[in-house]
Structures are given as structure tokens and as C-alpha cells.
Protein backbone atom coordinates (compact mmCIF):
# COMPACT_ATOMS: atom_id res chain seq x y z
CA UNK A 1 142.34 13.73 -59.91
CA UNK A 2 139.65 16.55 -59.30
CA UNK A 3 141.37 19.72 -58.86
CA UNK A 4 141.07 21.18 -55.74
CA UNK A 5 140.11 25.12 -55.00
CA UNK A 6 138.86 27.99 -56.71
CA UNK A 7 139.35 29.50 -59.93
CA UNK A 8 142.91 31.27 -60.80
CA UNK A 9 143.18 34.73 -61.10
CA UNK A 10 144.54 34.73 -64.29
CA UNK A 11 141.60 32.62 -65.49
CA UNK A 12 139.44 35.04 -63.12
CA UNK A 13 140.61 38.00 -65.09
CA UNK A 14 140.53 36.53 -68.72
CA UNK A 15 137.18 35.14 -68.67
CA UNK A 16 135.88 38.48 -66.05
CA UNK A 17 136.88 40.73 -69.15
CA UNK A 18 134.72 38.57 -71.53
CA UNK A 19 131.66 38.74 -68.98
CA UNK A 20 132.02 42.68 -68.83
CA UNK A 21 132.49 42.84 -72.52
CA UNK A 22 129.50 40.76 -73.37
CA UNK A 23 127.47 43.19 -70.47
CA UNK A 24 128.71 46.64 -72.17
CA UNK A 25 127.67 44.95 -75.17
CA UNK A 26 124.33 44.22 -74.11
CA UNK A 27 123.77 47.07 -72.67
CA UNK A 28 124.48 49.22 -75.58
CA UNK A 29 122.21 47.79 -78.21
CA UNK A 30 119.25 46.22 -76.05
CA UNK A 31 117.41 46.37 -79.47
CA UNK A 32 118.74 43.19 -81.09
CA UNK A 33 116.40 41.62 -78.59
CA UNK A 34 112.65 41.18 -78.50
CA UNK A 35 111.78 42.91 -75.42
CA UNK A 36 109.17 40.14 -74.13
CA UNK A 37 110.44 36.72 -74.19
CA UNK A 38 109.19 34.73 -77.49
CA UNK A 39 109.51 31.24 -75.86
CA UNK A 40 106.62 28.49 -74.98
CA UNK A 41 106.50 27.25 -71.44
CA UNK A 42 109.28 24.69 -71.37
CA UNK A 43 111.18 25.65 -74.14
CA UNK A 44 114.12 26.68 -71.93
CA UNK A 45 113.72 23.89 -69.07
CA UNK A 46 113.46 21.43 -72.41
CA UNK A 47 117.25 22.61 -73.51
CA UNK A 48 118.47 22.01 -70.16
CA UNK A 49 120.23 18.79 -69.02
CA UNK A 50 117.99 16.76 -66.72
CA UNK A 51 121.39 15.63 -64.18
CA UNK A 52 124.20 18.07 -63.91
CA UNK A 53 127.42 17.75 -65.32
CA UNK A 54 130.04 15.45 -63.13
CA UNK A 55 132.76 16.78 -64.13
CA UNK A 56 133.51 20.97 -64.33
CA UNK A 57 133.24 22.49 -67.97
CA UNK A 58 134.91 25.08 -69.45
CA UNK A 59 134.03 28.86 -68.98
CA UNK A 60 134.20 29.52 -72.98
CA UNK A 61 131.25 26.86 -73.22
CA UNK A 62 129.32 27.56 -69.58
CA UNK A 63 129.75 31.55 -71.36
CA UNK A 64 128.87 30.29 -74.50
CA UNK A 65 125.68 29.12 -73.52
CA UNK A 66 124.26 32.21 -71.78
CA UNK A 67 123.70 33.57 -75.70
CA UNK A 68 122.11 29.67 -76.18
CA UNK A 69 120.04 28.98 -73.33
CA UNK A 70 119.36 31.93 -71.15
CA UNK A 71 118.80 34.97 -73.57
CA UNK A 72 116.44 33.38 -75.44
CA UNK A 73 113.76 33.12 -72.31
CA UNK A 74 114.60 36.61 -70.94
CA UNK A 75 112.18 39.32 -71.11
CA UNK A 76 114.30 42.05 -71.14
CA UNK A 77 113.58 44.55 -68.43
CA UNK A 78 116.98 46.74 -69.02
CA UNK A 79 115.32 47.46 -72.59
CA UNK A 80 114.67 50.77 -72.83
CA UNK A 81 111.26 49.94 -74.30
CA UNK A 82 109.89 47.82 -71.81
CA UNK A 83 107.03 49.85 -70.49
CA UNK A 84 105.28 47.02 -68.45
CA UNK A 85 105.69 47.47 -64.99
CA UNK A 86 107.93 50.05 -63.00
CA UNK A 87 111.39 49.87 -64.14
CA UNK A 88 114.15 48.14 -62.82
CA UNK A 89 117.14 49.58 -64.35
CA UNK A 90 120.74 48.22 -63.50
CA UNK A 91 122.96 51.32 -64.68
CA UNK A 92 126.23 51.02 -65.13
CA UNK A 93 127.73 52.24 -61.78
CA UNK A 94 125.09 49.91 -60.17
CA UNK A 95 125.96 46.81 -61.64
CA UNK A 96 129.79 47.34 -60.65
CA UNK A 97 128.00 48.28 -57.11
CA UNK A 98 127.18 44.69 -57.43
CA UNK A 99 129.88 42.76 -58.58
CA UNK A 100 132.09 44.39 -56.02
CA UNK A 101 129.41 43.30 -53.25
CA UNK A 102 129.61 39.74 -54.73
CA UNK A 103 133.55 39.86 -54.44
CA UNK A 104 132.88 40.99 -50.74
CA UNK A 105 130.40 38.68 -50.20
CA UNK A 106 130.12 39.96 -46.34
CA UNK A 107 126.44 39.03 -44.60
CA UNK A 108 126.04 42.39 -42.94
CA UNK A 109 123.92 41.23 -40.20
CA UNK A 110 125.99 42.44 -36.86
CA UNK A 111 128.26 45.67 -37.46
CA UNK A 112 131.21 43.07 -36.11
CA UNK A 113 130.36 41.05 -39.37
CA UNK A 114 131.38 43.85 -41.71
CA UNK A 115 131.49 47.40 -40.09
CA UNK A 116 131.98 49.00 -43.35
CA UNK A 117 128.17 47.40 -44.83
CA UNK A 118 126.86 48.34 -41.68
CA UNK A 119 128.24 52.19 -41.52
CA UNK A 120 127.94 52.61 -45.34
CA UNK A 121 124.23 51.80 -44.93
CA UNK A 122 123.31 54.15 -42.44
CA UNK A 123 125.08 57.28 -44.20
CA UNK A 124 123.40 56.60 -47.56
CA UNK A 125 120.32 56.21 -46.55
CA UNK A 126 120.91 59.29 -44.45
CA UNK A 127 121.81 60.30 -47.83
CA UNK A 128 118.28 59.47 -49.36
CA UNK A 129 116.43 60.76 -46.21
CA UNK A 130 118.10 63.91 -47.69
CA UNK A 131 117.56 63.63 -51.32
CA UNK A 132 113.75 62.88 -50.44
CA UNK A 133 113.46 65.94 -48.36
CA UNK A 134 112.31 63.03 -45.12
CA UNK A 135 112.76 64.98 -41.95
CA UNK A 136 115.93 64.33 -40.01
CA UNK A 137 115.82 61.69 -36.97
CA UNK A 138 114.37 58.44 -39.12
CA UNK A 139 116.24 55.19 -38.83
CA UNK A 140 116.91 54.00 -42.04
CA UNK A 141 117.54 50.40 -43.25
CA UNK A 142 117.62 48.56 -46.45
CA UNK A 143 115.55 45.77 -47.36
CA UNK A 144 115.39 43.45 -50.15
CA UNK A 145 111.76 44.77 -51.42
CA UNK A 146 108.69 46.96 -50.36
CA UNK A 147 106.49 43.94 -49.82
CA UNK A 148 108.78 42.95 -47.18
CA UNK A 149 109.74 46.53 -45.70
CA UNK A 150 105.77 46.80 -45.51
CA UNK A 151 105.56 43.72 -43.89
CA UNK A 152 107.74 44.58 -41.30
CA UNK A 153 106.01 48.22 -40.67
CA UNK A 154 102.68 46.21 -40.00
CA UNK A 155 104.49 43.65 -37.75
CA UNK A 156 105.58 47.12 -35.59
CA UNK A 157 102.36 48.70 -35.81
CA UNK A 158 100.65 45.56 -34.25
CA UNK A 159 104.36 45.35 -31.60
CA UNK A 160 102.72 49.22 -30.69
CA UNK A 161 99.53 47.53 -29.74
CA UNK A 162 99.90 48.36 -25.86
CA UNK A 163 97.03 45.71 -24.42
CA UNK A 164 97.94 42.51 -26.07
CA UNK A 165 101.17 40.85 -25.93
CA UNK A 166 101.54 39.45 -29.52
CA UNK A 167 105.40 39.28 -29.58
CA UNK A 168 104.87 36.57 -26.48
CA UNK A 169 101.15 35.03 -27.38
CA UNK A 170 100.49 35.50 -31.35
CA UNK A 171 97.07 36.51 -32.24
CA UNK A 172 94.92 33.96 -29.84
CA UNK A 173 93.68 35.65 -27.73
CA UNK A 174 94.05 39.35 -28.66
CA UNK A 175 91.56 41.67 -29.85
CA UNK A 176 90.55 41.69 -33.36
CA UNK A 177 93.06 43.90 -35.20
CA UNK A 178 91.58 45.82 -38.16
CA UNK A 179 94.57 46.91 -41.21
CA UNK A 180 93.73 49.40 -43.31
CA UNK A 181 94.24 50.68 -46.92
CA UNK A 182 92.67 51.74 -50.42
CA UNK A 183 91.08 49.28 -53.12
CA UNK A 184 94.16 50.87 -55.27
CA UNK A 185 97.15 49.40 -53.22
CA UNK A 186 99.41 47.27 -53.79
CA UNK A 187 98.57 43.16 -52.88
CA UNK A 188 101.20 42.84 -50.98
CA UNK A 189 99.73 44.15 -48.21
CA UNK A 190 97.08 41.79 -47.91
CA UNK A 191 99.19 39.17 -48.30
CA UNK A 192 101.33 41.15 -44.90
CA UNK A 193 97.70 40.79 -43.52
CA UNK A 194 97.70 37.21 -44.54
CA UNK A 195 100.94 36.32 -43.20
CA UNK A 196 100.54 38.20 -39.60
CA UNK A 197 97.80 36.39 -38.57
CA UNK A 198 95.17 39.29 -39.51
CA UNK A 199 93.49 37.39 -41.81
CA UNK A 200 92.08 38.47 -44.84
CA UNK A 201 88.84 39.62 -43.20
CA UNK A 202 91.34 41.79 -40.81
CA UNK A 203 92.55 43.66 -44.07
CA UNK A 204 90.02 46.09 -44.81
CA UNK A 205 89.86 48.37 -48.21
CA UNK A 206 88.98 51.84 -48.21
CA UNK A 207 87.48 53.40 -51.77
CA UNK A 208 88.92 55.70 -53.92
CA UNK A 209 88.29 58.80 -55.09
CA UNK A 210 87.57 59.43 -58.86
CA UNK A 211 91.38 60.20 -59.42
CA UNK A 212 91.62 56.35 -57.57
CA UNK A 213 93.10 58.05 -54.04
CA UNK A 214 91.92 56.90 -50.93
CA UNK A 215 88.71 58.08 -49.33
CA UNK A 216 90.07 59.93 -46.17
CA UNK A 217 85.34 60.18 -45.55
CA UNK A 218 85.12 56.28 -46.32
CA UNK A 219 88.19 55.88 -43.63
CA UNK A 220 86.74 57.89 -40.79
CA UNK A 221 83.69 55.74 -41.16
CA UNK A 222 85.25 52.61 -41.44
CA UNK A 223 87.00 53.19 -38.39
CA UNK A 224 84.08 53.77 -36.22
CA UNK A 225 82.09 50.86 -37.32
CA UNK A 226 84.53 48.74 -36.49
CA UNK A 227 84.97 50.09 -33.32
CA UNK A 228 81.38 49.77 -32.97
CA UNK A 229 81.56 46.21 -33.75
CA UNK A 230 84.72 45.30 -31.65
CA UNK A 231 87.53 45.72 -33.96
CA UNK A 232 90.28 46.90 -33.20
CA UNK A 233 91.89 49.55 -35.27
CA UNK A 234 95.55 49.55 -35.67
CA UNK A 235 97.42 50.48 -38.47
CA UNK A 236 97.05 52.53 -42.14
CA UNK A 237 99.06 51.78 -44.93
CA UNK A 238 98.61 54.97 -47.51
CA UNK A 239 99.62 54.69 -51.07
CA UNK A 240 102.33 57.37 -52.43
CA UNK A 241 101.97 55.93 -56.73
CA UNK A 242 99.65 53.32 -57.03
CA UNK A 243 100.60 50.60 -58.86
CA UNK A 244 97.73 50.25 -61.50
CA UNK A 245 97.66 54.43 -61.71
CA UNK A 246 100.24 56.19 -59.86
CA UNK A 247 97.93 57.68 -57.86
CA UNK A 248 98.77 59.44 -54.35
CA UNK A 249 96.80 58.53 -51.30
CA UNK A 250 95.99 62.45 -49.35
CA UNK A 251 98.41 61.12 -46.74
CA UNK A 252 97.98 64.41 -44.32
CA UNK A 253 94.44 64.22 -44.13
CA UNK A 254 95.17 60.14 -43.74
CA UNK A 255 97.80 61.34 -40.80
CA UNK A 256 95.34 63.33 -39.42
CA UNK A 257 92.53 60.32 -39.03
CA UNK A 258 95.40 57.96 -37.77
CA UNK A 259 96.72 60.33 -34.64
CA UNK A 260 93.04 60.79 -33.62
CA UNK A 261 92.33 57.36 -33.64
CA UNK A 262 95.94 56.31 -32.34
CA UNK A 263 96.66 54.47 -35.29
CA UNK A 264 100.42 53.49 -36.89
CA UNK A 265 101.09 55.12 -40.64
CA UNK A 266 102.71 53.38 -42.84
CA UNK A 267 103.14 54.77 -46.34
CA UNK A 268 103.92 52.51 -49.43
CA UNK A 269 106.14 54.82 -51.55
CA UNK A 270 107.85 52.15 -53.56
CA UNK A 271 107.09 53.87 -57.11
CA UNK A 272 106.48 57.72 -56.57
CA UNK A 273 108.02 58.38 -53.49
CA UNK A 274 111.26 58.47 -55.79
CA UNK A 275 110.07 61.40 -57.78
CA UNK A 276 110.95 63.71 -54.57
CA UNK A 277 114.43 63.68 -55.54
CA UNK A 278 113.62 66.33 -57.60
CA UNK A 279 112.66 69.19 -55.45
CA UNK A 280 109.43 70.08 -57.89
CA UNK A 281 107.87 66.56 -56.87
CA UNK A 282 108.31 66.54 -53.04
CA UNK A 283 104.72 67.19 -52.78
CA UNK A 284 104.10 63.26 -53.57
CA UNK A 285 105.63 63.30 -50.02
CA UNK A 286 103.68 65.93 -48.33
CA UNK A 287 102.51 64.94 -44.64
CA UNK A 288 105.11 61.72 -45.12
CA UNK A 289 107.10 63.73 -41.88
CA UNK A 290 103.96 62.33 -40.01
CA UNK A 291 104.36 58.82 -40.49
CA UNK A 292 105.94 56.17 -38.43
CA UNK A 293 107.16 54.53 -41.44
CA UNK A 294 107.99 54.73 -45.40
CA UNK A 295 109.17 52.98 -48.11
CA UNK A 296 110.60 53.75 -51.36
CA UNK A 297 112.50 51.78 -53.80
CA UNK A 298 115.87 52.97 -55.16
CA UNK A 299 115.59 49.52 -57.68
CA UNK A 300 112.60 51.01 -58.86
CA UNK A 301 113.85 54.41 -60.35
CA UNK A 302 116.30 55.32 -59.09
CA UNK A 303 118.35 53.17 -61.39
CA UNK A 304 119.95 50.86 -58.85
CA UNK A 305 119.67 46.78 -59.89
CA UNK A 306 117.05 44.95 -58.41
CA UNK A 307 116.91 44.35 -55.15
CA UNK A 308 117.30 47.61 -52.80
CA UNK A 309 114.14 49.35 -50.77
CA UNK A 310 114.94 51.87 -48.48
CA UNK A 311 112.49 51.62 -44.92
CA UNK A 312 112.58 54.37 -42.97
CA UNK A 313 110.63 54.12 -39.35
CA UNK A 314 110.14 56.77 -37.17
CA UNK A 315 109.93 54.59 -34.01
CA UNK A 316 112.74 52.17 -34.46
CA UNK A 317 112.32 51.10 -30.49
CA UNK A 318 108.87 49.57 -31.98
CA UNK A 319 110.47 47.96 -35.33
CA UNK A 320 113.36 46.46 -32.92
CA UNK A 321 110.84 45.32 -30.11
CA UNK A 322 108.77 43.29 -33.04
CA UNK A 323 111.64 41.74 -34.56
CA UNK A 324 114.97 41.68 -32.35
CA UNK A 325 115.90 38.38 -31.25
CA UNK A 326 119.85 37.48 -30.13
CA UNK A 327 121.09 33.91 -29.37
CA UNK A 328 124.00 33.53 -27.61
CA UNK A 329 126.10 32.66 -30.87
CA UNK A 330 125.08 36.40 -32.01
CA UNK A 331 125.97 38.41 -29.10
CA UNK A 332 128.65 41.37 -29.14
CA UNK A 333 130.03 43.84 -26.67
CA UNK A 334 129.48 46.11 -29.68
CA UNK A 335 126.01 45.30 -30.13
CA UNK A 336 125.65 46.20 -26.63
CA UNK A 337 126.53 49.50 -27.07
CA UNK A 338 124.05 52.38 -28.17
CA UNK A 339 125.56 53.67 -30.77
CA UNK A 340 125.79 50.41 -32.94
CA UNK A 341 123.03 49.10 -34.92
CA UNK A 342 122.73 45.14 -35.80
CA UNK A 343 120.54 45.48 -38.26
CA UNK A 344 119.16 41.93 -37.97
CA UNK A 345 117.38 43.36 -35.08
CA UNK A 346 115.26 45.61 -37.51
CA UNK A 347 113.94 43.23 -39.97
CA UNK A 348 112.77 39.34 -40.48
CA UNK A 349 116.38 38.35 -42.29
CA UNK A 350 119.20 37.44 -40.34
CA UNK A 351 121.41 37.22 -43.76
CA UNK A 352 121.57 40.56 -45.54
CA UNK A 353 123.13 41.60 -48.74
CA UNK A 354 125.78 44.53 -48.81
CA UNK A 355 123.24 46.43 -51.32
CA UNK A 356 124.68 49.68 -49.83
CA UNK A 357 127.17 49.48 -51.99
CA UNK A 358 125.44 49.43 -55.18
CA UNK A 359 123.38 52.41 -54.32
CA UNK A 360 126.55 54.78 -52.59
CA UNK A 361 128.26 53.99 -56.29
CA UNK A 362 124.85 55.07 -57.85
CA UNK A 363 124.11 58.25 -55.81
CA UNK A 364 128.13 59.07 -56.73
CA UNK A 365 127.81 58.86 -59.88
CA UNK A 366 125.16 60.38 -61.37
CA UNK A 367 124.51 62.96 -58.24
CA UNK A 368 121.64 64.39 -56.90
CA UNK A 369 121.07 66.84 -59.40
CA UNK A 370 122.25 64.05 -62.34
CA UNK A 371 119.41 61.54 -60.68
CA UNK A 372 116.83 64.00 -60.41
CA UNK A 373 117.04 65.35 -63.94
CA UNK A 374 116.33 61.90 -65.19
CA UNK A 375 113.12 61.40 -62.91
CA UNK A 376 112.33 64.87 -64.34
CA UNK A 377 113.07 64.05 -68.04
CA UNK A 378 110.68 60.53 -67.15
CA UNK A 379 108.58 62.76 -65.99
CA UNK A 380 108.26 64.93 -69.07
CA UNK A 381 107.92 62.06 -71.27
CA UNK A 382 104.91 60.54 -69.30
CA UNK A 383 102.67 64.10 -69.52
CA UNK A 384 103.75 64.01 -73.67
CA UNK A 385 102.42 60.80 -74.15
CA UNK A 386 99.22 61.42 -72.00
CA UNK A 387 98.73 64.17 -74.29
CA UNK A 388 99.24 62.00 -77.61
CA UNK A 389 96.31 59.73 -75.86
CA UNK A 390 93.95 63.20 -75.64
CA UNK A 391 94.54 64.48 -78.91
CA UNK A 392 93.89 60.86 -80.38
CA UNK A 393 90.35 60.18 -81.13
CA UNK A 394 90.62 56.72 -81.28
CA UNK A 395 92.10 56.35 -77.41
CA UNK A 396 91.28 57.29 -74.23
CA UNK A 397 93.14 58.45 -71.19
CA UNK A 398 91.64 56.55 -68.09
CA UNK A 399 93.39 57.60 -65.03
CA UNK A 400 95.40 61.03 -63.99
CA UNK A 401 98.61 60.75 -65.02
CA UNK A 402 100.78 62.79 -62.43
CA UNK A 403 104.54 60.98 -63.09
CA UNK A 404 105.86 58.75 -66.17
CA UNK A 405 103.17 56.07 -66.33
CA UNK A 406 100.15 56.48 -68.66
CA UNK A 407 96.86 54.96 -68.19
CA UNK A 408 94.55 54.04 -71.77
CA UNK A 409 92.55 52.34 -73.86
CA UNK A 410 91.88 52.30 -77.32
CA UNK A 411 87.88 53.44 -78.06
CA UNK A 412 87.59 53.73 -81.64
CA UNK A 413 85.20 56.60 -82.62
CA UNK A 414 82.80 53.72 -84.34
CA UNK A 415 82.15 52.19 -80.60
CA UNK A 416 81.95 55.94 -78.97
CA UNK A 417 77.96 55.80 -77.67
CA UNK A 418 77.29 52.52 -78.54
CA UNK A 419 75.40 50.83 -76.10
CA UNK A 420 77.22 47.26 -75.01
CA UNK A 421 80.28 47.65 -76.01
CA UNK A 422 82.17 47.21 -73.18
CA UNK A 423 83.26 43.57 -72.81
CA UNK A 424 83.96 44.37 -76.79
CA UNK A 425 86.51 46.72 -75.94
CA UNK A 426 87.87 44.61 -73.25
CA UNK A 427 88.21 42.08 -76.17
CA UNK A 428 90.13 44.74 -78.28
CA UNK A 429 92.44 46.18 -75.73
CA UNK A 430 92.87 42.53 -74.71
CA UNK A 431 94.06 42.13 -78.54
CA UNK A 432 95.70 45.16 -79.16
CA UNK A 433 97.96 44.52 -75.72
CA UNK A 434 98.58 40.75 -76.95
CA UNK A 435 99.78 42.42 -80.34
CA UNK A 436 101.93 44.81 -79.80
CA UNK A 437 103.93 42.76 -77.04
CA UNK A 438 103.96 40.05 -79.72
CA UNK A 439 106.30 42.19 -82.07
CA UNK A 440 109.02 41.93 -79.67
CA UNK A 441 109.53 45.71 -79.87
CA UNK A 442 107.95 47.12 -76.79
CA UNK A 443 106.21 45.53 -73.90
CA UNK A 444 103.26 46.89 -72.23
CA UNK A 445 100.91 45.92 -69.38
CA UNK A 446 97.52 45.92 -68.34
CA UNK A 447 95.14 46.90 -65.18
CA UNK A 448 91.41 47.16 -64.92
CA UNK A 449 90.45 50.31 -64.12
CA UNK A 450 86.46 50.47 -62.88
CA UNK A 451 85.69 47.21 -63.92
CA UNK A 452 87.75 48.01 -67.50
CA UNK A 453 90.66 46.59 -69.49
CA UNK A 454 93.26 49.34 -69.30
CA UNK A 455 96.46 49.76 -71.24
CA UNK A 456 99.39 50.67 -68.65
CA UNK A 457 102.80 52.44 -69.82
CA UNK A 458 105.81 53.10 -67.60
CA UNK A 459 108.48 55.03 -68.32
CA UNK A 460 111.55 54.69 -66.15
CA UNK A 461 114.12 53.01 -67.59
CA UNK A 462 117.72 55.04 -67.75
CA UNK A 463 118.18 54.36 -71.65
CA UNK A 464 114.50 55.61 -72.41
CA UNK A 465 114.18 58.14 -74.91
CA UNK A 466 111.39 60.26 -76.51
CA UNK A 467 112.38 58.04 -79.73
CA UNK A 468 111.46 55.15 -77.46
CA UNK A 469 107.98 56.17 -76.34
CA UNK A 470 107.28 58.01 -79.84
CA UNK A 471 107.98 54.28 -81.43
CA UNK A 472 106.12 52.38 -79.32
CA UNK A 473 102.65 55.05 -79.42
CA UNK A 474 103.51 54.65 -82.96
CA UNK A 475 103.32 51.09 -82.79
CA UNK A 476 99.83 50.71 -80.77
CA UNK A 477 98.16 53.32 -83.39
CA UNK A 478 98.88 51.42 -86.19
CA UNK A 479 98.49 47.79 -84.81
CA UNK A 480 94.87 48.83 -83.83
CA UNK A 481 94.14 50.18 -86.89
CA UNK A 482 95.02 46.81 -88.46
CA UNK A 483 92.65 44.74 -85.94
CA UNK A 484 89.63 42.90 -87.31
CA UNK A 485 86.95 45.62 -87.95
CA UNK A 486 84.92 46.37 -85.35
CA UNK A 487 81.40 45.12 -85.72
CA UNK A 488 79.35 48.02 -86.85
């Protein structure tokens, strides 16, 4: 006879130790792991049974078979050298954030569903309004990831559109809206574009600066053309850490061009709007107080476990008239009243995580000073390593680096002046990049950075040390050195 109901506590307890155990053990010596997966396509969906199991299996062997089958086809982003993309870390106090929110397992959707998610939420992002030195007054709400908390600030900047009614009637109809933002930023925006009804062609990219920043010239006269040719401009989105370069967008002269041209701001400040925790780096912010939204991402560094990204709007009346939409099954007398917020109202999710929790246990923790002097040691680590790249004849800096992640390319002095040799450098970085993430002991990305193969490092993981980054600089100098000669 099938047993009937959940597992015991005892059981809960004996085989919950063994999962933290195996965690704390993970955690604390990440280098017994390659840090990119070694694994062909398939090799882990090949181990897998094709039907599942009919009857349930023990824990010991379901546990057993994490080391088996699952670690092997991880890439490891909690390694503390995994410099690929921006870092993810799940610190301790976040990861109990989370298996507290499991045990909860509330869907914080109407205050009545779990006051406490609801409540908690608004004070810690309060909290980070604070931390970020965001002026008082935003409504703050947590989303799953920039990509959608940007999608919903374009969804209210088009709501804000006073002649059309796109809520009611869609696009058909309406004038042409025209989006905004740099060649630099990130693609999910155009894909927010896509998924609006804008279109593509209704996304339109501004170019950067030399130091890859938007041009605030290029937008003014971007704007008027379209106007000129029945557009109709509606929205910015302004870049605060670009994700091939870090770069920041001039957001106050951007501000300026949108409140002339009655245009919503929305600023993307997943990566580097984090470094304003510590007070030295609030300028990455600077004109941010004149936006009508914002986003940064607390799972990006500010070591809180993937996923948590903190949306703050200055015009929540615009957010909720875009979004909110109560059945009769979802109606409160507390909803009713002013001083509640449903956050389902705010957003494109009815169901919504308790991720306050993870990121109230994080902000305890480690503090606001504790936090910021780890964005600040990050910090410090990025500027050394751009200035191993300078001093190095055989590499090249490519970008500004103005936070933790380094832009590069190796340029041996034998190619310096030679006429041609680009796509052969492509080739080499392509190599070099394919090699070094090969060893298993660091992982690195790439971008293309005016039309050219570019190295990226990111530092941001919790556990990163100078030993870290020194090993892995280390570890590109020597690996290029051993690459087929260069033809001469």
C-alpha cells in the first residue's frame, strides 16, 4: 500500500542535516570543481532515466545522485573564479533566506495572502532605497529579474501615453511609439520592445561615446527626426553598467532631454547601480532622483541567490494603471484600503516568491557597512587587474574600467602595426578564451567591442580573492604564450 502524506520530521531533520552538510561543504572548497562544466551536450540527459520511477526511492540514493548526475553538468557560478558574467553569489545568510521562504512557501500576491511577505518587502526595499542613496517617496517592489522589472517600466511609460488608450485597444490604432536606448544596453530591452507590440523597428539605438556611454547629441537628434517623421517618442531606458563594459549612460543630461520632450526614464541599473552602497560610488547614480523608474539587482552583487531585482517607480499610479487587474476571486476589503499594497497590481505575475526574506537576512547580516566594503574590495580588485593589462605588453585594455569588470585582449607585440591582423586576433582571443575556460580553473567571457573579440572579467563573487584574480591573469599569460606562433 502506497504510503500516504509527506515526509516525517524525523526523516525531515536527518536527511535536512546531510543536505546542509553537503552545502557547507561545497561551499567551502568550490575548487575541487572545474568551474565551467566539462560535459558534451547530452551527457547528463543520457544518464537520466527516460520514465520516472513508480515507486518513491530513498533520500540516501535521490542524495546520492546529486554528486552522480547533477554536479557533473554544473558550471559553477558560486566559484569564486568564475569571472564570466556578473556574479550571482548565494552567501550563506541568503541561502537560509531561501530555505526558510521554501518552508513558508506563501504566494505573496494580496497582503491578506501573507501580510508579513508583503510588509517585509516594502521596509527592505525602503531599506535599499536607503543604502542606494534613491530619494525618499519611490514605491519599491521586487521582481524576479531586470529584464522583467524593465519590461514592466516600458509597459508604464507607454500606460503614461495620454492620447491613446493602449490598456483598452493594444497598439492598432495608436500612434507609432518610438523606445529608446544605447547600442551598449542590455537585449532585453528590445526583446520588452518586441513583446509590447513596439516592434523591433519601434526600438531605436542611440551611439555611444568612445568610453561606450550613450550619445545624449545622437538622442536629441533622434528625437526630432522622428517627430518629424510621425513617431512618437515615449520612453528612454539609460544604462547605469553596461553589460559588455560597465559603462554609465550620462543619465542627467539623458533626464534633461526626456522632461523636455515629455518622455518616461527608465534606468537599467541591474549591475552598477549596486556599487552605490558604498557612499564613494553613488555617483553611478547621479540624476537617478529624476527618473520615473530604476532597477538594480541585489542577486547580482549584492550577494543574495538568484532571483531578486529591486524596481523602484516614481509614479506607481502609472505602473498600477498598466498592470492592475482584480477578479472577483481576488478582491479584499484590505486591498481596498490606501494604505495596503497588492503587489500583483504592480507587475505581470500574479504568483510571487517571498524573496524578501532572503535579502532582509542578507542586509542583517553582513550590514551596510559589511556589504559595501565588499563592493569596495571588488572594486579594488577590478582597477589592479586593469592595471596588470597596461603594464603587459602583450594585452590590451579595451574599454574604461570604472567597477570590478575588466575589458581585454591579448595583442602580442609581433602583431602590434601589422596591417590585417584583425580577424587574426579575433582567432587568438577566440583561442586563448576557449583555453583557459577549458582548464576548468577559471571561466571567462567574451564581448565584441567595435567590431572586436574582447576578453570580459567580472569580479563579484563573495569568496573572490586577490589570489583568485592573480591565478587566473596568471593563467591567460601563460596559456597565450603557449598558443601556436603567430604567423610572422
Amino acid at each position: 500500500m502506497t504510503r500516504l502524506g509527506d515526509m516525517s520530521e524525523a526523516e525531515f531533520i536527518e536527511h535536512g542535516r546531510r543536505a546542509v552538510e553537503w552545502v557547507a561543504d561545497y561551499l567551502g572548497h568550490p575548487e575541487r570543481y572545474p568551474v565551467l562544466a566539462q560535459v558534451a551536450p547530452g551527457a547528463v540527459r543520457d544518464i537520466l532515466p527516460r520514465t520516472p520511477p513508480r515507486a518513491g526511492e530513498t533520500m540516501e540514493m535521490i542524495l546520492g545522485d546529486v554528486d552522480r548526475t547533477v554536479i557533473p553538468g554544473i558550471t559553477h557560478w558560486n566559484h569564486p573564479s568564475f569571472f564570466a558574467y556578473f556574479a550571482i553569489t548565494a552567501s550563506g545568510p541568503g541561502i537560509l533566506g531561501e530555505l526558510l521562504a521554501s518552508a513558508l512557501n506563501v504566494n505573496s500576491m494580496l497582503w491578506k495572502t501573507s501580510p508579513a511577505a508583503t510588509e517585509m518587502e516594502e521596509v527592505v526595499m525602503d531599506w535599499l532605497r536607503q543604502m542606494l542613496g534613491l530619494p525618499d517617496g519611490l514605491f519599491g517592489i521586487i521582481m524576479d529579474t531586470a529584464s522583467v522589472a524593465s519590461l514592466c517600466a516600458i509597459a508604464a511609460a507607454r500606460e503614461a501615453v495620454q492620447d491613446h488608450p493602449f490598456r483598452e485597444e493594444g497598439m492598432v490604432g495608436g500612434p507609432r511609439l518610438r523606445l529608446y536606448t544605447s547600442e551598449q544596453a542590455h537585449s532585453s530591452i528590445e526583446k520588452a520592445g518586441i513583446t509590447l507590440g513596439l516592434g523591433q523597428r519601434g526600438v531605436r539605438k542611440i551611439p555611444v561615446d568612445r568610453e561606450f556611454c550613450m550619445d545624449v547629441g545622437a538622442l536629441r537628434q533622434a528625437v526630432a527626426e522622428d517627430r518629424a517623421a510621425g513617431w512618437r517618442p515615449f520612453c528612454v531606458v539609460a544604462t547605469v553598467g553596461t553589460t559588455s563594459t560597465t559603462s554609465v549612460d550620462p543619465v542627467p543630461a539623458i533626464a534633461d532631454v526626456c522632461e523636455a520632450e515629455g518622455m518616461w526614464l527608465h534606468v537599467d541599473g541591474a549591475y552598477a547601480g549596486i556599487a552605490a552602497v558604498a557612499p564613494e560610488f553613488r555617483w553611478a547614480l547621479a540624476g537617478c532622483d529624476r527618473a520615473d523608474s530604476i532597477v538594480v539587482n541585489p542577486h547580482k552583487w549584492l550577494f543574495t541567490p538568484i532571483d531578486c531585482s529591486a524596481f523602484y517607480c516614481r509614479r506607481p499610479d502609472v505602473l498600477r494603471g498598466a498592470f492592475s487587474l482584480v477578479p472577483e476571486y481576488l478582491r479584499t476589503a484590505e486591498g481596498a484600503q490606501s494604505t495596503v499594497h497588492d503587489f500583483m497590481n504592480y507587475g505581470i505575475q500574479l504568483g510571487r516568491r517571498f524573496r524578501a526574506l532572503k535579502l532582509w537576512l542578507v542586509i542583517r547580516y553582513f550590514g551596510w557597512d559589511g556589504l559595501a566594503a565588499r563592493i569596495r574590495e571588488h572594486i579594488r580588485l577590478g582597477q589592479e587587474l586593469a592595471r596588470w593589462v597596461d603594464a603587459d605588453p602583450d594585452f590590451e585594455r579595451m574599454a574604461p574600467s570604472p567597477f570590478s569588470i575588466v575589458c581585454f585582449r591579448y595583442h602580442p607585440q609581433t602583431l602590434r602595426g601589422r596591417a590585417g591582423a584583425g580577424d587574426e586576433l579575433d582567432r587568438l582571443n577566440a583561442a586563448l578564451l576557449d583555453a583557459v575556460n577549458a582548464t576548468g580553473q577559471a571561466y571567462l567571457s567574451h564581448t565584441r567591442l567595435g567590431g572586436k573579440l574582447t576578453l570580459r572579467m567580472a569580479i563579484g563573487n563573495i569568496r573572490t580573492t586577490e589570489a583568485h584574480v592573480r591565478a587566473a591573469w596568471e593563467l591567460l599569460r601563460t596559456t597565450g604564450n603557449r598558443l601556436p606562433a603567430v604567423e610572422r
